[in-house]
PDB file of N, CA and C in Angstrom:
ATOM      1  N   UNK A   1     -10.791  22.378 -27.526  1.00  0.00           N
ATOM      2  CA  UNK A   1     -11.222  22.730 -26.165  1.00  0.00           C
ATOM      3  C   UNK A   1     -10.828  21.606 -25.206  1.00  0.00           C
ATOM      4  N   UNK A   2     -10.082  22.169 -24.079  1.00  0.00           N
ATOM      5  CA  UNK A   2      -9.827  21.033 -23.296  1.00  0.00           C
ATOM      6  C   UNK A   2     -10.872  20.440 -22.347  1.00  0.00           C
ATOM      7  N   UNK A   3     -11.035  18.734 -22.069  1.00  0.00           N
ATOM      8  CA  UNK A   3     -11.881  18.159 -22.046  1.00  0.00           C
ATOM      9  C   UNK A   3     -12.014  18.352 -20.271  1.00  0.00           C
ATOM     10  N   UNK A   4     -11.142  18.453 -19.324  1.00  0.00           N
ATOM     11  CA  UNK A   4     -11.077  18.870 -18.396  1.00  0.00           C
ATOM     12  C   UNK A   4     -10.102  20.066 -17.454  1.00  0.00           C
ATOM     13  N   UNK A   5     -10.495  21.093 -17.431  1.00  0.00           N
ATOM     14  CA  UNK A   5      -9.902  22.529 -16.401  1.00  0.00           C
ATOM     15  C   UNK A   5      -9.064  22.026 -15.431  1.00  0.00           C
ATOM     16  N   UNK A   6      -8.265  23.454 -15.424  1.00  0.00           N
ATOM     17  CA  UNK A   6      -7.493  23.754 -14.411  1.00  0.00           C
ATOM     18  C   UNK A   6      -8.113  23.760 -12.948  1.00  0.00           C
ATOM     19  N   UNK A   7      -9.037  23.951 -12.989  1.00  0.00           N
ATOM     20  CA  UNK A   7      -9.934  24.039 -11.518  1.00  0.00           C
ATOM     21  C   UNK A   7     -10.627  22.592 -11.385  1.00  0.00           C
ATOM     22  N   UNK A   8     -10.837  21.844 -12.381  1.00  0.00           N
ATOM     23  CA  UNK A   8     -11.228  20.486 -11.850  1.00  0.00           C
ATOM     24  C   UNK A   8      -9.906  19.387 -11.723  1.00  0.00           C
ATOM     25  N   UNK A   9      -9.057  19.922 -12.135  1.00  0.00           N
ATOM     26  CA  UNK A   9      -7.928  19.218 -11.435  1.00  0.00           C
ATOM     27  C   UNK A   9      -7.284  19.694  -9.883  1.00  0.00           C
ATOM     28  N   UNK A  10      -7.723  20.905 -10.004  1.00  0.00           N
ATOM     29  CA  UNK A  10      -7.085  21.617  -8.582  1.00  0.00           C
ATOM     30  C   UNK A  10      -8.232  20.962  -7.640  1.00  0.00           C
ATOM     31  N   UNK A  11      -9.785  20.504  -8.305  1.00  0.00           N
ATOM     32  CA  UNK A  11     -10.149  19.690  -7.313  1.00  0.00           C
ATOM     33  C   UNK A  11      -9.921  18.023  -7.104  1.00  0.00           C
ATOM     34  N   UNK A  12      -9.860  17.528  -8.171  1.00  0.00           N
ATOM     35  CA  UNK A  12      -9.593  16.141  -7.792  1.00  0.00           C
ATOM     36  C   UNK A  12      -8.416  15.243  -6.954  1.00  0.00           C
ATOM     37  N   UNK A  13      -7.434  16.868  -7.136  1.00  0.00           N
ATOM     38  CA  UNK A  13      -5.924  16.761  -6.424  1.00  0.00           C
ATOM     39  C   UNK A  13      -6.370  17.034  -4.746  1.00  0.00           C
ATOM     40  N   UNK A  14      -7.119  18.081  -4.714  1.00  0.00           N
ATOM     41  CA  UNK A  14      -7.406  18.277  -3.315  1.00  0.00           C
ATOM     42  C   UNK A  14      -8.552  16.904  -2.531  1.00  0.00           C
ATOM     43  N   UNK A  15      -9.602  16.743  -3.069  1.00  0.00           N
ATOM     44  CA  UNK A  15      -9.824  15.310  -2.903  1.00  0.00           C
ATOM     45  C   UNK A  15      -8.564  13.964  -2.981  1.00  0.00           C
ATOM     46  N   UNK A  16      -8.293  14.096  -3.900  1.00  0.00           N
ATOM     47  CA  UNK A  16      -6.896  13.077  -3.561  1.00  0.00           C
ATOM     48  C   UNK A  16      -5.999  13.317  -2.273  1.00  0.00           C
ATOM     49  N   UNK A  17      -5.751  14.503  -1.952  1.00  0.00           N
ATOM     50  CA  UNK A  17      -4.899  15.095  -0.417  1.00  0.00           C
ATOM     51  C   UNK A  17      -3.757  15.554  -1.568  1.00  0.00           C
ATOM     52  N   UNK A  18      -3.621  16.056  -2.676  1.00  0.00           N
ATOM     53  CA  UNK A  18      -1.951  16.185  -3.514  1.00  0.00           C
ATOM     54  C   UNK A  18      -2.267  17.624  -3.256  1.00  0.00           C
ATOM     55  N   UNK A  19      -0.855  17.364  -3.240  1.00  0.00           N
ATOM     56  CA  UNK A  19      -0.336  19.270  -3.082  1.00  0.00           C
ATOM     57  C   UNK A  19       0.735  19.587  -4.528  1.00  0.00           C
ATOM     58  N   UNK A  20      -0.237  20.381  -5.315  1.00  0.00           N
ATOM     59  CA  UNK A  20       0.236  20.729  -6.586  1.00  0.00           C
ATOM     60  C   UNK A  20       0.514  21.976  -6.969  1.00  0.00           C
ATOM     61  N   UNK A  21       1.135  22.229  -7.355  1.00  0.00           N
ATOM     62  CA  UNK A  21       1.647  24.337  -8.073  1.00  0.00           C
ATOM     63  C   UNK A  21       0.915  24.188  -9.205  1.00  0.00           C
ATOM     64  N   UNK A  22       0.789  25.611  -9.676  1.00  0.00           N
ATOM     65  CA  UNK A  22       0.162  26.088 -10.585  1.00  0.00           C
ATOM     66  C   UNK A  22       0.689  25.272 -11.897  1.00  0.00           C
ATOM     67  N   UNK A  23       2.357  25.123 -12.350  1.00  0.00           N
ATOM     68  CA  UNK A  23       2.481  24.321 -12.956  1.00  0.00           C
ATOM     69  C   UNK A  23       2.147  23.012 -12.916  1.00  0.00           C
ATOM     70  N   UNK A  24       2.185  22.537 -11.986  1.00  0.00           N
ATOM     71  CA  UNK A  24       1.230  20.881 -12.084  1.00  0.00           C
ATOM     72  C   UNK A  24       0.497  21.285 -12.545  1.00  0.00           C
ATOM     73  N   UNK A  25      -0.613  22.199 -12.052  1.00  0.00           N
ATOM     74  CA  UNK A  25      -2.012  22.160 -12.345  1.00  0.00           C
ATOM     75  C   UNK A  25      -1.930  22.001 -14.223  1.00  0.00           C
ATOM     76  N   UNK A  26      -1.352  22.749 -14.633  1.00  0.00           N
ATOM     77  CA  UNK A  26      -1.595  22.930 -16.454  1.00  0.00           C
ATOM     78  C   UNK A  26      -0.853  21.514 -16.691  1.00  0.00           C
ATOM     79  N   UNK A  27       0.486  21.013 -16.238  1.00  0.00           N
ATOM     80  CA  UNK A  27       0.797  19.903 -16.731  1.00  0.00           C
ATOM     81  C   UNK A  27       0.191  18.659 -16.857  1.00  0.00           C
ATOM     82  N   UNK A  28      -0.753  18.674 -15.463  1.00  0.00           N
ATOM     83  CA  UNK A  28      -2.099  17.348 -15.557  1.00  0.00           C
ATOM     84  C   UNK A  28      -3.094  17.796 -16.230  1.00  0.00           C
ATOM     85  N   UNK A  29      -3.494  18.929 -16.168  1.00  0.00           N
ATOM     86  CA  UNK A  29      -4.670  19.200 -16.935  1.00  0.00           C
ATOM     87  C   UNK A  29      -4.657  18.432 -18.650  1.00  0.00           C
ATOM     88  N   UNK A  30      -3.501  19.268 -19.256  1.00  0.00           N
ATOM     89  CA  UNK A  30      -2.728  18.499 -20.742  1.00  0.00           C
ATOM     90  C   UNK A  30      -2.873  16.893 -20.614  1.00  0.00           C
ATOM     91  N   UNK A  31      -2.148  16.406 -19.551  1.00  0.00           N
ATOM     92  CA  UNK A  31      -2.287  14.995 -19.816  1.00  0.00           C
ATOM     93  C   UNK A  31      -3.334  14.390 -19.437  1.00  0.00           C
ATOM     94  N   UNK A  32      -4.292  14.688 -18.418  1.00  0.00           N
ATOM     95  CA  UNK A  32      -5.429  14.142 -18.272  1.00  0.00           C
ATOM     96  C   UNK A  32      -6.126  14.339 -19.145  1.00  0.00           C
ATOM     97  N   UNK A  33      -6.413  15.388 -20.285  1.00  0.00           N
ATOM     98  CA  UNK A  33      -7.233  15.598 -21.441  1.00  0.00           C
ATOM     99  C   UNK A  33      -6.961  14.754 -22.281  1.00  0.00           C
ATOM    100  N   UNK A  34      -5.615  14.095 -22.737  1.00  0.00           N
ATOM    101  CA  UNK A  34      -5.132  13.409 -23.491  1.00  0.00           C
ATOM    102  C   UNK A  34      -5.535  11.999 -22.898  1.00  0.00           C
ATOM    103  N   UNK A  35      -5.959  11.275 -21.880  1.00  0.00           N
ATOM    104  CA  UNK A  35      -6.214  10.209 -21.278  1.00  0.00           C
ATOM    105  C   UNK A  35      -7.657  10.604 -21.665  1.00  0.00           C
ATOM    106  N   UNK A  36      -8.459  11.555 -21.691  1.00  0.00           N
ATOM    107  CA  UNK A  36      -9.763  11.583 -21.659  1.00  0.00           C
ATOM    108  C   UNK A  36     -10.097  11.359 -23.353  1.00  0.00           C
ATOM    109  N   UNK A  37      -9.438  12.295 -23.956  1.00  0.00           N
ATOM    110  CA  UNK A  37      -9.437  12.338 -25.228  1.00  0.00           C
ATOM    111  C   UNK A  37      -9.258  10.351 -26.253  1.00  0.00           C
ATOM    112  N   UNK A  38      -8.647   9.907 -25.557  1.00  0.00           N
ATOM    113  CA  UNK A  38      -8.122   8.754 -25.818  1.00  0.00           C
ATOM    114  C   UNK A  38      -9.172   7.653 -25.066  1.00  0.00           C
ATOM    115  N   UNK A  39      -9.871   7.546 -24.439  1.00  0.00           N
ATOM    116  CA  UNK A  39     -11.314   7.036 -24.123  1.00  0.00           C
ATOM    117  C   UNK A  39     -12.235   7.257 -24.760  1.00  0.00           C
ATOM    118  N   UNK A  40     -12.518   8.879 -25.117  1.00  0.00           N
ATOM    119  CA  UNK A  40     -13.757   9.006 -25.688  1.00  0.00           C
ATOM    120  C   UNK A  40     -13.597   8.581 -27.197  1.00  0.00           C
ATOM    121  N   UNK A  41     -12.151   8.117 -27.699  1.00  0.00           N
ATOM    122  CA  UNK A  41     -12.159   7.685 -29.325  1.00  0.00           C
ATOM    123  C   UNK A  41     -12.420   5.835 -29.275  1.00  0.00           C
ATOM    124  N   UNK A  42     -11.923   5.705 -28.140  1.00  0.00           N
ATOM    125  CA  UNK A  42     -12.517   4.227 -28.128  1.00  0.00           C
ATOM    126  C   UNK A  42     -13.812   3.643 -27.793  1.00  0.00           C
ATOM    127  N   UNK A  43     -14.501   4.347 -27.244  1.00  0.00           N
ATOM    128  CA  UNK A  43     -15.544   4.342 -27.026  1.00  0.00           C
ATOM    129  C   UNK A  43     -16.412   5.056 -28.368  1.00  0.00           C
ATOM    130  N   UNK A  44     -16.175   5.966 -28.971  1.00  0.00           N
ATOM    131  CA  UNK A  44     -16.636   5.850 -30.539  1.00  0.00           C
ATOM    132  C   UNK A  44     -16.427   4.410 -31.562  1.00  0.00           C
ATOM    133  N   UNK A  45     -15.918   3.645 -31.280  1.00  0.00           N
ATOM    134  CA  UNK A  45     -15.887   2.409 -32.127  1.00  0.00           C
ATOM    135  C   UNK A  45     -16.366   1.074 -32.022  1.00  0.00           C
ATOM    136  N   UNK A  46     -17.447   1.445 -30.495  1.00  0.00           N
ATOM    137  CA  UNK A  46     -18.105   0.312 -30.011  1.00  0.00           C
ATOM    138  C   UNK A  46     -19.333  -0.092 -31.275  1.00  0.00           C
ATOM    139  N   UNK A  47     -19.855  -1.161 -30.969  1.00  0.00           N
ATOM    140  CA  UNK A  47     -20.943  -1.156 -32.146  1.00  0.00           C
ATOM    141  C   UNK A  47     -21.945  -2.268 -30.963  1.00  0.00           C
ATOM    142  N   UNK A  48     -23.073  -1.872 -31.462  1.00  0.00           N
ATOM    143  CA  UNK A  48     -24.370  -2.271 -30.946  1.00  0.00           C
ATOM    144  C   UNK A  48     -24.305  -3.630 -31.026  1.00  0.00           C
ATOM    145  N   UNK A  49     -23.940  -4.677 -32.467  1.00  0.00           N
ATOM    146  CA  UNK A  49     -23.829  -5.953 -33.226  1.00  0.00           C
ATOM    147  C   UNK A  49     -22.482  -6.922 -32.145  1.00  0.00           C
ATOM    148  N   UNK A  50     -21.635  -5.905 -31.545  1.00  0.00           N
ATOM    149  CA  UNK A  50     -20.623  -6.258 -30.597  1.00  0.00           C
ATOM    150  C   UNK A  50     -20.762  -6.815 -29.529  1.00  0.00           C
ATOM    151  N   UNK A  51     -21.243  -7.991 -28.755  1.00  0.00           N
ATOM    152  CA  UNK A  51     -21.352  -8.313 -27.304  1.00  0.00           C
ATOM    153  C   UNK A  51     -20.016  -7.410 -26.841  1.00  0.00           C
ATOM    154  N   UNK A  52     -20.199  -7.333 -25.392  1.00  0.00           N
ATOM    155  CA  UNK A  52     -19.198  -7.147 -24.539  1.00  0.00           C
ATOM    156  C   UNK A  52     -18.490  -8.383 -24.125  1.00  0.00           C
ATOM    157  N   UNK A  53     -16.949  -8.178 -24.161  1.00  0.00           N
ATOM    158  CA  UNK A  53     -16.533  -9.009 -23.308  1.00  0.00           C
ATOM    159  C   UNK A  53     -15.213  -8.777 -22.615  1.00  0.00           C
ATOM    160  N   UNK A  54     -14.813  -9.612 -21.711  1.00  0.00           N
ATOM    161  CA  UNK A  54     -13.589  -9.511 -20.577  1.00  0.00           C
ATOM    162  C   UNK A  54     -12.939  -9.888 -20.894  1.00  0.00           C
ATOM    163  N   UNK A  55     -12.697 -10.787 -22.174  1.00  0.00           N
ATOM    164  CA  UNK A  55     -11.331 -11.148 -22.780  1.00  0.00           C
ATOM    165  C   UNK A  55     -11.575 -11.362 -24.244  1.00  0.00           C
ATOM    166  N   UNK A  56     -10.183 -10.895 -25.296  1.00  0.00           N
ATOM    167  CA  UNK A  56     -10.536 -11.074 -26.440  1.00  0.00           C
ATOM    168  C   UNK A  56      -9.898 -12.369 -27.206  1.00  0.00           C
ATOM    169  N   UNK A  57      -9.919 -13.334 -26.048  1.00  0.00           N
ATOM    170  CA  UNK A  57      -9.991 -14.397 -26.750  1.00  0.00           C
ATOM    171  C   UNK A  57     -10.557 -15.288 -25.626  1.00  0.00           C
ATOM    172  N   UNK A  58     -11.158 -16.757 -25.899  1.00  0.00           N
ATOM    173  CA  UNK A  58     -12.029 -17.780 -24.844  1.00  0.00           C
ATOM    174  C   UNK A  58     -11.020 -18.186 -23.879  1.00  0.00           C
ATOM    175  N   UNK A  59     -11.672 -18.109 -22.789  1.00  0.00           N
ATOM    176  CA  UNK A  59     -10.276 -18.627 -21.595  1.00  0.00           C
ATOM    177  C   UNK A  59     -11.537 -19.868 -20.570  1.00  0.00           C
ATOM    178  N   UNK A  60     -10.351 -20.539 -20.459  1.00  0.00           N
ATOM    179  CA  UNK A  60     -11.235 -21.888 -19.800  1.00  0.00           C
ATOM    180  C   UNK A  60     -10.357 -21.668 -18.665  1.00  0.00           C
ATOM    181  N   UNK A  61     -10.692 -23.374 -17.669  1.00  0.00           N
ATOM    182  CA  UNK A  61     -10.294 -22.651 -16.064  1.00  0.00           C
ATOM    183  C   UNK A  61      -8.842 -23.252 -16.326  1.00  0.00           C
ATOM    184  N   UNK A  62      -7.664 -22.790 -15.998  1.00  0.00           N
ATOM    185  CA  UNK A  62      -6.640 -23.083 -15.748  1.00  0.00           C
ATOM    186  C   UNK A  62      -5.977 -23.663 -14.289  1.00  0.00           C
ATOM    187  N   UNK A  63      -6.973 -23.200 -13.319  1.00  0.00           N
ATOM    188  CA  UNK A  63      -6.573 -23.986 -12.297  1.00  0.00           C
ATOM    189  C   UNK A  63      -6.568 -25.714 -12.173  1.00  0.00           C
ATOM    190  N   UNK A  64      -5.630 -26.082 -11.423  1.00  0.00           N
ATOM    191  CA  UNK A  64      -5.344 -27.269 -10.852  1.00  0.00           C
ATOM    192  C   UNK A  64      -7.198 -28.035 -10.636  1.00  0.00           C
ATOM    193  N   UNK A  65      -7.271 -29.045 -10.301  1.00  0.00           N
ATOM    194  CA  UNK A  65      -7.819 -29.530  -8.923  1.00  0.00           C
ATOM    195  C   UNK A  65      -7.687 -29.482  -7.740  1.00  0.00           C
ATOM    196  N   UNK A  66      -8.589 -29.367  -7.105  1.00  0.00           N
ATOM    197  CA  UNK A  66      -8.277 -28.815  -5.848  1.00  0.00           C
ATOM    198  C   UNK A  66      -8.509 -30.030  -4.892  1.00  0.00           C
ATOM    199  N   UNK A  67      -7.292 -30.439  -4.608  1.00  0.00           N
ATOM    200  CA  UNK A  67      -7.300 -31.969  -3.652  1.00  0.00           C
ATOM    201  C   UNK A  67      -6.601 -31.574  -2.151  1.00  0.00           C
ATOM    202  N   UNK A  68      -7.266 -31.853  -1.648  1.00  0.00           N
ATOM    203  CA  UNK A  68      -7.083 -32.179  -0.263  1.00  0.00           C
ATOM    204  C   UNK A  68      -5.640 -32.880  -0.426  1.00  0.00           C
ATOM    205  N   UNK A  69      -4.586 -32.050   0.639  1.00  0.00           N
ATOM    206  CA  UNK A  69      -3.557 -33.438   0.522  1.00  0.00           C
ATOM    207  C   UNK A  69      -3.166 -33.086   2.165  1.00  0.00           C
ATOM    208  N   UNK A  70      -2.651 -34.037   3.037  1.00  0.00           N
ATOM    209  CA  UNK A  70      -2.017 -34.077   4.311  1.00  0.00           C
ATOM    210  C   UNK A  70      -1.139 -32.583   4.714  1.00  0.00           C
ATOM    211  N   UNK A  71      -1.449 -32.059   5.173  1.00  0.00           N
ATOM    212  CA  UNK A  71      -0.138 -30.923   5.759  1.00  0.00           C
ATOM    213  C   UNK A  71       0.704 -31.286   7.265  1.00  0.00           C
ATOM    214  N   UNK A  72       0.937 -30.217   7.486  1.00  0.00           N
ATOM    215  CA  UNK A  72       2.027 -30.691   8.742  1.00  0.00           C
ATOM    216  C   UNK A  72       1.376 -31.200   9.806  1.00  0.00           C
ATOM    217  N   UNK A  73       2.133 -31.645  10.745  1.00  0.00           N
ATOM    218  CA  UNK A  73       1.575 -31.914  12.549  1.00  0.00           C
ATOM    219  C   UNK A  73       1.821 -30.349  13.212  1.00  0.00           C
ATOM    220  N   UNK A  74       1.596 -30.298  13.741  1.00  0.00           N
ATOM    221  CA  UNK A  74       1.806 -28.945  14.912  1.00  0.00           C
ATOM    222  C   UNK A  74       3.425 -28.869  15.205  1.00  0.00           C
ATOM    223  N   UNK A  75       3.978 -30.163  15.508  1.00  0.00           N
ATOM    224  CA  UNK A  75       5.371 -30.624  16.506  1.00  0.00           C
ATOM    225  C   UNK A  75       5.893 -30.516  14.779  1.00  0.00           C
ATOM    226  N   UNK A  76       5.745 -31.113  13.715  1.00  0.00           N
ATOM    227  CA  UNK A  76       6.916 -30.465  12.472  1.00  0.00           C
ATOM    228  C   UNK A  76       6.616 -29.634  12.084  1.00  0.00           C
ATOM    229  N   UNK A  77       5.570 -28.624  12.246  1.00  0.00           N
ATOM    230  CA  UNK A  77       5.594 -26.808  11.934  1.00  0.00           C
ATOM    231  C   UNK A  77       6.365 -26.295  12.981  1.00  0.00           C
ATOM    232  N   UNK A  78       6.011 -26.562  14.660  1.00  0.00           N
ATOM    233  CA  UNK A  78       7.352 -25.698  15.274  1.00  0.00           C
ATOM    234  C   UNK A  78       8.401 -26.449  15.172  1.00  0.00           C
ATOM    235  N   UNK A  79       9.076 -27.342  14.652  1.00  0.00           N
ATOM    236  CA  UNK A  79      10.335 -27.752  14.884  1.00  0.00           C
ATOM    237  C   UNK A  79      11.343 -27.326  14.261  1.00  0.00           C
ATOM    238  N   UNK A  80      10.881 -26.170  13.208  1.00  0.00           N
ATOM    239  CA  UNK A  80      11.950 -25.448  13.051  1.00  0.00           C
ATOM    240  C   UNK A  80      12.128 -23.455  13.547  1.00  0.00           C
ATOM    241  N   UNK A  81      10.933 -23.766  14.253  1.00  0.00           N
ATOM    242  CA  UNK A  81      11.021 -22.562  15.107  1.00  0.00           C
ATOM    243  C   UNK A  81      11.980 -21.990  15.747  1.00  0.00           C
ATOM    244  N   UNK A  82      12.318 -20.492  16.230  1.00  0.00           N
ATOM    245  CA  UNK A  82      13.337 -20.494  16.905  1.00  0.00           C
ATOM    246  C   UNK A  82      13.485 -20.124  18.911  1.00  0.00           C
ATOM    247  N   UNK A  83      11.788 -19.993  18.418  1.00  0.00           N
ATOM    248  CA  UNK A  83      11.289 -19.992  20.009  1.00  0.00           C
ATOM    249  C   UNK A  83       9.488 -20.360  19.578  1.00  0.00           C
ATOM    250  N   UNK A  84       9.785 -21.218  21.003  1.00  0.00           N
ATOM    251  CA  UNK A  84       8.695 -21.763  20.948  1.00  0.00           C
ATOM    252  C   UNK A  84       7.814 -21.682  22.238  1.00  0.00           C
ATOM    253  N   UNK A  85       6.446 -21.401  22.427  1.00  0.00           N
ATOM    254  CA  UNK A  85       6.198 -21.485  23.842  1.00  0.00           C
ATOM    255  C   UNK A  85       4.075 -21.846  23.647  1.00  0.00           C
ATOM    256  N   UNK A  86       3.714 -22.650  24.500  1.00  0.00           N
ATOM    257  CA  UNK A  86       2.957 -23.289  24.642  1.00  0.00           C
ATOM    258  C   UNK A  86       1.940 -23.573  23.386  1.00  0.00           C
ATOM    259  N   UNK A  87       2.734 -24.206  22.593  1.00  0.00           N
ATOM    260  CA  UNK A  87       2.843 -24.837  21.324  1.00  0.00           C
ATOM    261  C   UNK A  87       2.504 -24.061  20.357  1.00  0.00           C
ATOM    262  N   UNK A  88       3.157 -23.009  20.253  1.00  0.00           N
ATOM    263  CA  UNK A  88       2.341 -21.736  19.156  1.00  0.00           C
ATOM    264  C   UNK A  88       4.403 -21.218  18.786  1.00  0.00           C
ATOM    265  N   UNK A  89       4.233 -20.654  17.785  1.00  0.00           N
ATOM    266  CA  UNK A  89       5.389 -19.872  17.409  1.00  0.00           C
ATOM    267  C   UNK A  89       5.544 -18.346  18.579  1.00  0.00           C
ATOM    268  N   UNK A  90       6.362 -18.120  19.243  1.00  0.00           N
ATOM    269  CA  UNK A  90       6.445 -17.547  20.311  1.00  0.00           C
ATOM    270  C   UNK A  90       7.635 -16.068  19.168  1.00  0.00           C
ATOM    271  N   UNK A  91       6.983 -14.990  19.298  1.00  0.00           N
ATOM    272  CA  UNK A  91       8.085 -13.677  18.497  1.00  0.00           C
ATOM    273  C   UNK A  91       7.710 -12.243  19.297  1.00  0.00           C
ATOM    274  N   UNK A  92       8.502 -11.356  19.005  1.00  0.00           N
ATOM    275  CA  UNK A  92       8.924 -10.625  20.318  1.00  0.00           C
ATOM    276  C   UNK A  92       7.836  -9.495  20.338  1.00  0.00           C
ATOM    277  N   UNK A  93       7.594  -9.338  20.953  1.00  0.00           N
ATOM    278  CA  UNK A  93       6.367  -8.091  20.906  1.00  0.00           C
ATOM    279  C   UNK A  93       6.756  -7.097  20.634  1.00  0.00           C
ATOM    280  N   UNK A  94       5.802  -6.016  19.746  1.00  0.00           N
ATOM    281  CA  UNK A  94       6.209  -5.027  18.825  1.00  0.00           C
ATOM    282  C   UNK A  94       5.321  -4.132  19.336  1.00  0.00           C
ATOM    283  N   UNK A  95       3.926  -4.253  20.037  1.00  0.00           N
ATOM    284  CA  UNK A  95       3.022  -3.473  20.410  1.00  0.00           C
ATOM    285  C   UNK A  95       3.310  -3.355  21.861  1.00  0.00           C
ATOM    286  N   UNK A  96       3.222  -1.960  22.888  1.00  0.00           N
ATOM    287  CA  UNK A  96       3.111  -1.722  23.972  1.00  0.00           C
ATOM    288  C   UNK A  96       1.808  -2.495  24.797  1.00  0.00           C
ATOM    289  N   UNK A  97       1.252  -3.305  24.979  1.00  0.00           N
ATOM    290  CA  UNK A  97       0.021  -3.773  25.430  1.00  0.00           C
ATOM    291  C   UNK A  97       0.796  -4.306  26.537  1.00  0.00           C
ATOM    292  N   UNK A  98      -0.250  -4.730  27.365  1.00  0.00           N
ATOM    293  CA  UNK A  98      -0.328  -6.236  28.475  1.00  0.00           C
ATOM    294  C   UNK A  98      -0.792  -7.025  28.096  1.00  0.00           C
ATOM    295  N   UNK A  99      -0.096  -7.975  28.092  1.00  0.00           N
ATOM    296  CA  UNK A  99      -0.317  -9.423  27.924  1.00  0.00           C
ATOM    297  C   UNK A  99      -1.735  -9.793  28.521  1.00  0.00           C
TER     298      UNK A  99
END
């Protein structure tokens, strides 16, 4: 018995906004059962004795340190600008507005 219909895919597509034919409809139906089918067997092999976890092996922090170091002046961030105007990076307007 399939685990989810032709009519609950014709709704989750219409919630999604997809525009599907009758053949979609049976072709997702098949594979979404098979995605469903394939959850509910992994989820049969959980065990109570099992913590949960987010990785199946220990992960420590891999990031850097996080140090403060000097960045630019204002005058060597625009100095390689190609327009510049009252000390800001100056680029061409894309939106109809007033200034």
């Amino acid at each position: 018995m399939a685990a989810i219909s032709r009519e609950e895919v014709a709704h989750l597509a219409h919630l999604a906004r997809l525009a599907v034919n009758d053949a979609e409809l049976d072709t997702f139906a098949g594979q979404l059962d098979v995605i469903l089918q394939a959850v509910a067997r992994v989820g049969e092999v959980t065990a109570a004795d099992i913590p949960p976890t987010s990785h199946s092996v220990p992960l420590t922090n891999v990031l850097r340190e996080d140090v403060v170091t000097p960045g630019l002046t204002r005058d060597e961030a625009l100095s390689g600008a190609p327009d510049v105007a009252e000390d800001r990076f100056r680029v061409p307007r894309i939106l109809d507005e007033e200034a």
